[in-house]
C-alpha atoms as a PDB file:
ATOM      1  CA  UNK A   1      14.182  -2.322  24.734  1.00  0.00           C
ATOM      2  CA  UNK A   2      16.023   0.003  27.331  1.00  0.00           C
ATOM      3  CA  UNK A   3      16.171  -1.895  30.651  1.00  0.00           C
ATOM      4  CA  UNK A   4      13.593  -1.764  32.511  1.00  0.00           C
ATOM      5  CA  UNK A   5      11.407  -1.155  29.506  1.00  0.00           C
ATOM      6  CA  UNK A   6       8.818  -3.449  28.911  1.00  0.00           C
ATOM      7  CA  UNK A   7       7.171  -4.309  25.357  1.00  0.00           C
ATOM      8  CA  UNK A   8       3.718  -2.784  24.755  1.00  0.00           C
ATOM      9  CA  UNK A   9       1.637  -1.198  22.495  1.00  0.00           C
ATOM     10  CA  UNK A  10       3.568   2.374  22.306  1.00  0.00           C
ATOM     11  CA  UNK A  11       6.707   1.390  23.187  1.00  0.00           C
ATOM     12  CA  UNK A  12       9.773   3.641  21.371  1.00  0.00           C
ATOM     13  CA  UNK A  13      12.615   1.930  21.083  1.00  0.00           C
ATOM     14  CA  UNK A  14      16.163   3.098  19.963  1.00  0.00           C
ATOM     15  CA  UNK A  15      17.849   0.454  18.069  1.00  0.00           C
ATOM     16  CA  UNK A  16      21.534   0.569  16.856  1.00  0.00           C
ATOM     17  CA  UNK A  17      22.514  -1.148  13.545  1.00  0.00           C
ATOM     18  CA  UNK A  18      25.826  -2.843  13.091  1.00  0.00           C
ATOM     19  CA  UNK A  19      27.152  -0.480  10.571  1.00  0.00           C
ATOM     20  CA  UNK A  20      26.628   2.410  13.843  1.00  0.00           C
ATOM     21  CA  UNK A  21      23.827   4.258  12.753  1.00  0.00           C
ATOM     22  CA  UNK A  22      20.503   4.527  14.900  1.00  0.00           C
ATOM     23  CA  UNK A  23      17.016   4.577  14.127  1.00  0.00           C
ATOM     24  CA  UNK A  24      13.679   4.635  16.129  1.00  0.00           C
ATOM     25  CA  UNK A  25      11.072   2.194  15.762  1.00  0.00           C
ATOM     26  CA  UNK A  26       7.154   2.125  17.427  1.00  0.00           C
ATOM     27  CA  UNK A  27       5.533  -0.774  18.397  1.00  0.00           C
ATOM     28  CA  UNK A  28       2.089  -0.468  16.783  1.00  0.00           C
ATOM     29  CA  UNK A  29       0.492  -4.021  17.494  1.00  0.00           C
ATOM     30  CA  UNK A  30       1.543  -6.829  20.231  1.00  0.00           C
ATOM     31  CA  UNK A  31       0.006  -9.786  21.066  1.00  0.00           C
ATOM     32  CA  UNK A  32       2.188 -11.459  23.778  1.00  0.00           C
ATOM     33  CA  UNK A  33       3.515 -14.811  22.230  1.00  0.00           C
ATOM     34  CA  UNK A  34       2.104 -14.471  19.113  1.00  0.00           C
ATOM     35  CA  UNK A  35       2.948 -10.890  17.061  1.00  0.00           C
ATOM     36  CA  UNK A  36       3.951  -7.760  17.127  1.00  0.00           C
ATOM     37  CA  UNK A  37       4.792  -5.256  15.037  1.00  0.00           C
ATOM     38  CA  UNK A  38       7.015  -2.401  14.561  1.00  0.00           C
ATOM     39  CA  UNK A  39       6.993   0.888  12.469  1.00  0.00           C
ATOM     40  CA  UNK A  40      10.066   2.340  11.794  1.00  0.00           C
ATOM     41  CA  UNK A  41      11.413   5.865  11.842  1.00  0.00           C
ATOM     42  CA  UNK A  42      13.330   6.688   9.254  1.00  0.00           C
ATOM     43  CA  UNK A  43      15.496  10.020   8.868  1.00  0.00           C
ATOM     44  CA  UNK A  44      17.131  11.621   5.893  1.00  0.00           C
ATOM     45  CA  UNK A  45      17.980  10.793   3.247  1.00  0.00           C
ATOM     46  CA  UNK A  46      15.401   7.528   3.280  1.00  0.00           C
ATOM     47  CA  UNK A  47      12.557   9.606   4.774  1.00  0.00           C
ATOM     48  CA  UNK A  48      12.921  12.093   1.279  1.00  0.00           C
ATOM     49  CA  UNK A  49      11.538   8.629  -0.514  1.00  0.00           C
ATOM     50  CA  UNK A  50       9.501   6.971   1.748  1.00  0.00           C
ATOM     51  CA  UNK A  51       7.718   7.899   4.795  1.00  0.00           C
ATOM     52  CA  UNK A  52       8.755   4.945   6.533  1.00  0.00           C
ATOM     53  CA  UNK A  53       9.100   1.047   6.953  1.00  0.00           C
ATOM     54  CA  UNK A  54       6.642  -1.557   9.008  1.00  0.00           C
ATOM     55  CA  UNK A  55       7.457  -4.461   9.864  1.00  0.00           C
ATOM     56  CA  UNK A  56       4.767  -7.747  11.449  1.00  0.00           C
ATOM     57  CA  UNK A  57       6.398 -10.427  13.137  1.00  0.00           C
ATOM     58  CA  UNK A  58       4.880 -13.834  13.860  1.00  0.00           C
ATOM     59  CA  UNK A  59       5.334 -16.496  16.402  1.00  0.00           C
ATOM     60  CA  UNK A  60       4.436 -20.353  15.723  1.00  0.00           C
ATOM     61  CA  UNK A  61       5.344 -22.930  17.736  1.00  0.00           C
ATOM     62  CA  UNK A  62       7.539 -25.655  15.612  1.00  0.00           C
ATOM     63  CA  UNK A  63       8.471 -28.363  17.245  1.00  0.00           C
ATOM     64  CA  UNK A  64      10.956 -27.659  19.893  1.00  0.00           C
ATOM     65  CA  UNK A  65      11.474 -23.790  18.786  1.00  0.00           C
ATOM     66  CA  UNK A  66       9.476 -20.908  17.553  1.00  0.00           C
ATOM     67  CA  UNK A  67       9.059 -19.970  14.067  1.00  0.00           C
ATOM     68  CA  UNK A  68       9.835 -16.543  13.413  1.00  0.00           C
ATOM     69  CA  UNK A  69       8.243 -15.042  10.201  1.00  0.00           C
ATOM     70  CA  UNK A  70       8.980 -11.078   9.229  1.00  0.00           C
ATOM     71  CA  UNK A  71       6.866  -9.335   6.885  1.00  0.00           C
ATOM     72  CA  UNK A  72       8.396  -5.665   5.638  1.00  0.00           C
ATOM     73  CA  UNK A  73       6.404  -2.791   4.105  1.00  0.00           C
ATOM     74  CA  UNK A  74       7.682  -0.020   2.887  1.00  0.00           C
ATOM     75  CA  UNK A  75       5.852   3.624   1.705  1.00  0.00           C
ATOM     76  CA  UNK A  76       6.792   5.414  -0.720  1.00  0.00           C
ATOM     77  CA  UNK A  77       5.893   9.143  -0.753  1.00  0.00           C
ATOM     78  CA  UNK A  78       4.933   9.357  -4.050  1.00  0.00           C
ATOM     79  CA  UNK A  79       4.820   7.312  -7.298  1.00  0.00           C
ATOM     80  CA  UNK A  80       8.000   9.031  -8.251  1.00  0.00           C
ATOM     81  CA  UNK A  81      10.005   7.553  -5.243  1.00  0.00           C
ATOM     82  CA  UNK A  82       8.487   3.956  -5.582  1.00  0.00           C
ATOM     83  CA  UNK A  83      11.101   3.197  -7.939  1.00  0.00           C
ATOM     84  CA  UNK A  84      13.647   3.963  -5.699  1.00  0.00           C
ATOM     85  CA  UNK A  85      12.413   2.526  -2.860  1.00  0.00           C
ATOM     86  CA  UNK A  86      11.978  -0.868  -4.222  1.00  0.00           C
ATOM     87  CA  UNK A  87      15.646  -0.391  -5.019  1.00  0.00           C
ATOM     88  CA  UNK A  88      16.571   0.254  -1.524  1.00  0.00           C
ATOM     89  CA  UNK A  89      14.252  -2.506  -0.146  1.00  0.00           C
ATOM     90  CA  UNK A  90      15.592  -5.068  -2.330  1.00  0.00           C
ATOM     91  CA  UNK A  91      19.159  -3.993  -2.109  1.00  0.00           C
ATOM     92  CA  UNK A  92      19.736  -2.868   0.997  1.00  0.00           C
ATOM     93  CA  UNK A  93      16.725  -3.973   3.599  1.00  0.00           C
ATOM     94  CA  UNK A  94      16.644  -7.066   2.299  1.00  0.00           C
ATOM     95  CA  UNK A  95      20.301  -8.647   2.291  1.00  0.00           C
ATOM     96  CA  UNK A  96      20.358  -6.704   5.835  1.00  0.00           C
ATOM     97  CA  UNK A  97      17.612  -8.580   7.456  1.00  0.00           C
ATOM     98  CA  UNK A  98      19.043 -11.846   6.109  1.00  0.00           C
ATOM     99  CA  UNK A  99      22.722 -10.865   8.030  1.00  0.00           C
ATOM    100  CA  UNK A 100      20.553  -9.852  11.594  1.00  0.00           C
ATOM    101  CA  UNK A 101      18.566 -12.938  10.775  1.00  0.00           C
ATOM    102  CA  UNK A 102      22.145 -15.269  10.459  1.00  0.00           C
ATOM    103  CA  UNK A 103      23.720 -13.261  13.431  1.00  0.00           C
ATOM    104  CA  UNK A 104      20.406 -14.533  15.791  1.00  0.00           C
ATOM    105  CA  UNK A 105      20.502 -17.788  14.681  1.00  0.00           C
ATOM    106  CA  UNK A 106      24.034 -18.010  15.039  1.00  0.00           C
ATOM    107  CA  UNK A 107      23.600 -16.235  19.023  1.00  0.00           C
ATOM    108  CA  UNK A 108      21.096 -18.552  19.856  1.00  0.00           C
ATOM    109  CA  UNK A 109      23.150 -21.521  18.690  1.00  0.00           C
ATOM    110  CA  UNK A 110      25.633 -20.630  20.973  1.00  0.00           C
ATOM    111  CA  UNK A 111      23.410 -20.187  23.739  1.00  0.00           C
ATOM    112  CA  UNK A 112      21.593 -23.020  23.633  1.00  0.00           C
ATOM    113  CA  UNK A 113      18.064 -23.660  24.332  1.00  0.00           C
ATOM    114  CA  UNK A 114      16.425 -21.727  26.304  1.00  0.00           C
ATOM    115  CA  UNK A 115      14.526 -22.677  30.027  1.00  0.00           C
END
């Protein structure tokens, strides 16, 4: 979030991907500790397939951490684009959220735990 933006329901945040570009995403559920989730905007040319992405995130306690599970869903615009944008999902989304995913864990290893 922007600083001095807090997370709530509403919130609009601008988020910048490693390869540069930017896209907008909406929190559209948040329960402090436990989930939130997310809908993104997408822009051209992904928003001529699908009309955009949502993404849930849980929080569990595990033993001396928190378990972080990600759920994505994508919409199509139309049975025509489906195809296409279970290409994208699985070719693109997917093998990106595994390299953000490595890049926390490896950021957090660094850091330690936290207070």
């Amino acid at each position: 979030l922007p600083s001095g933006e807090v997370m709530r329901l509403g919130a609009r945040v601008r988020v910048r991907n490693t390869d540069g570009s930017v896209h907008h995403e909406v929190v559209t559920t948040y329960e402090p500790g436990e989930r939130y989730a997310v809908r993104m905007e997408v822009g051209p040319p992904a928003s001529r397939l699908m009309s955009g992405i949502e993404e849930d995130v849980r929080l569990a306690p595990e033993g001396e951490g928190t378990r972080v599970t990600r759920r994505f869903t994508t919409r199509a615009r139309s049975g025509w684009t489906w195809p296409l944008v279970w290409l994208v999902t699985h070719v693109l989304l997917k093998p990106a959220v595994r390299r953000h995913d490595r890049g926390v864990a490896a950021a957090l290893a660094r850091e330690g735990p936290g207070p």
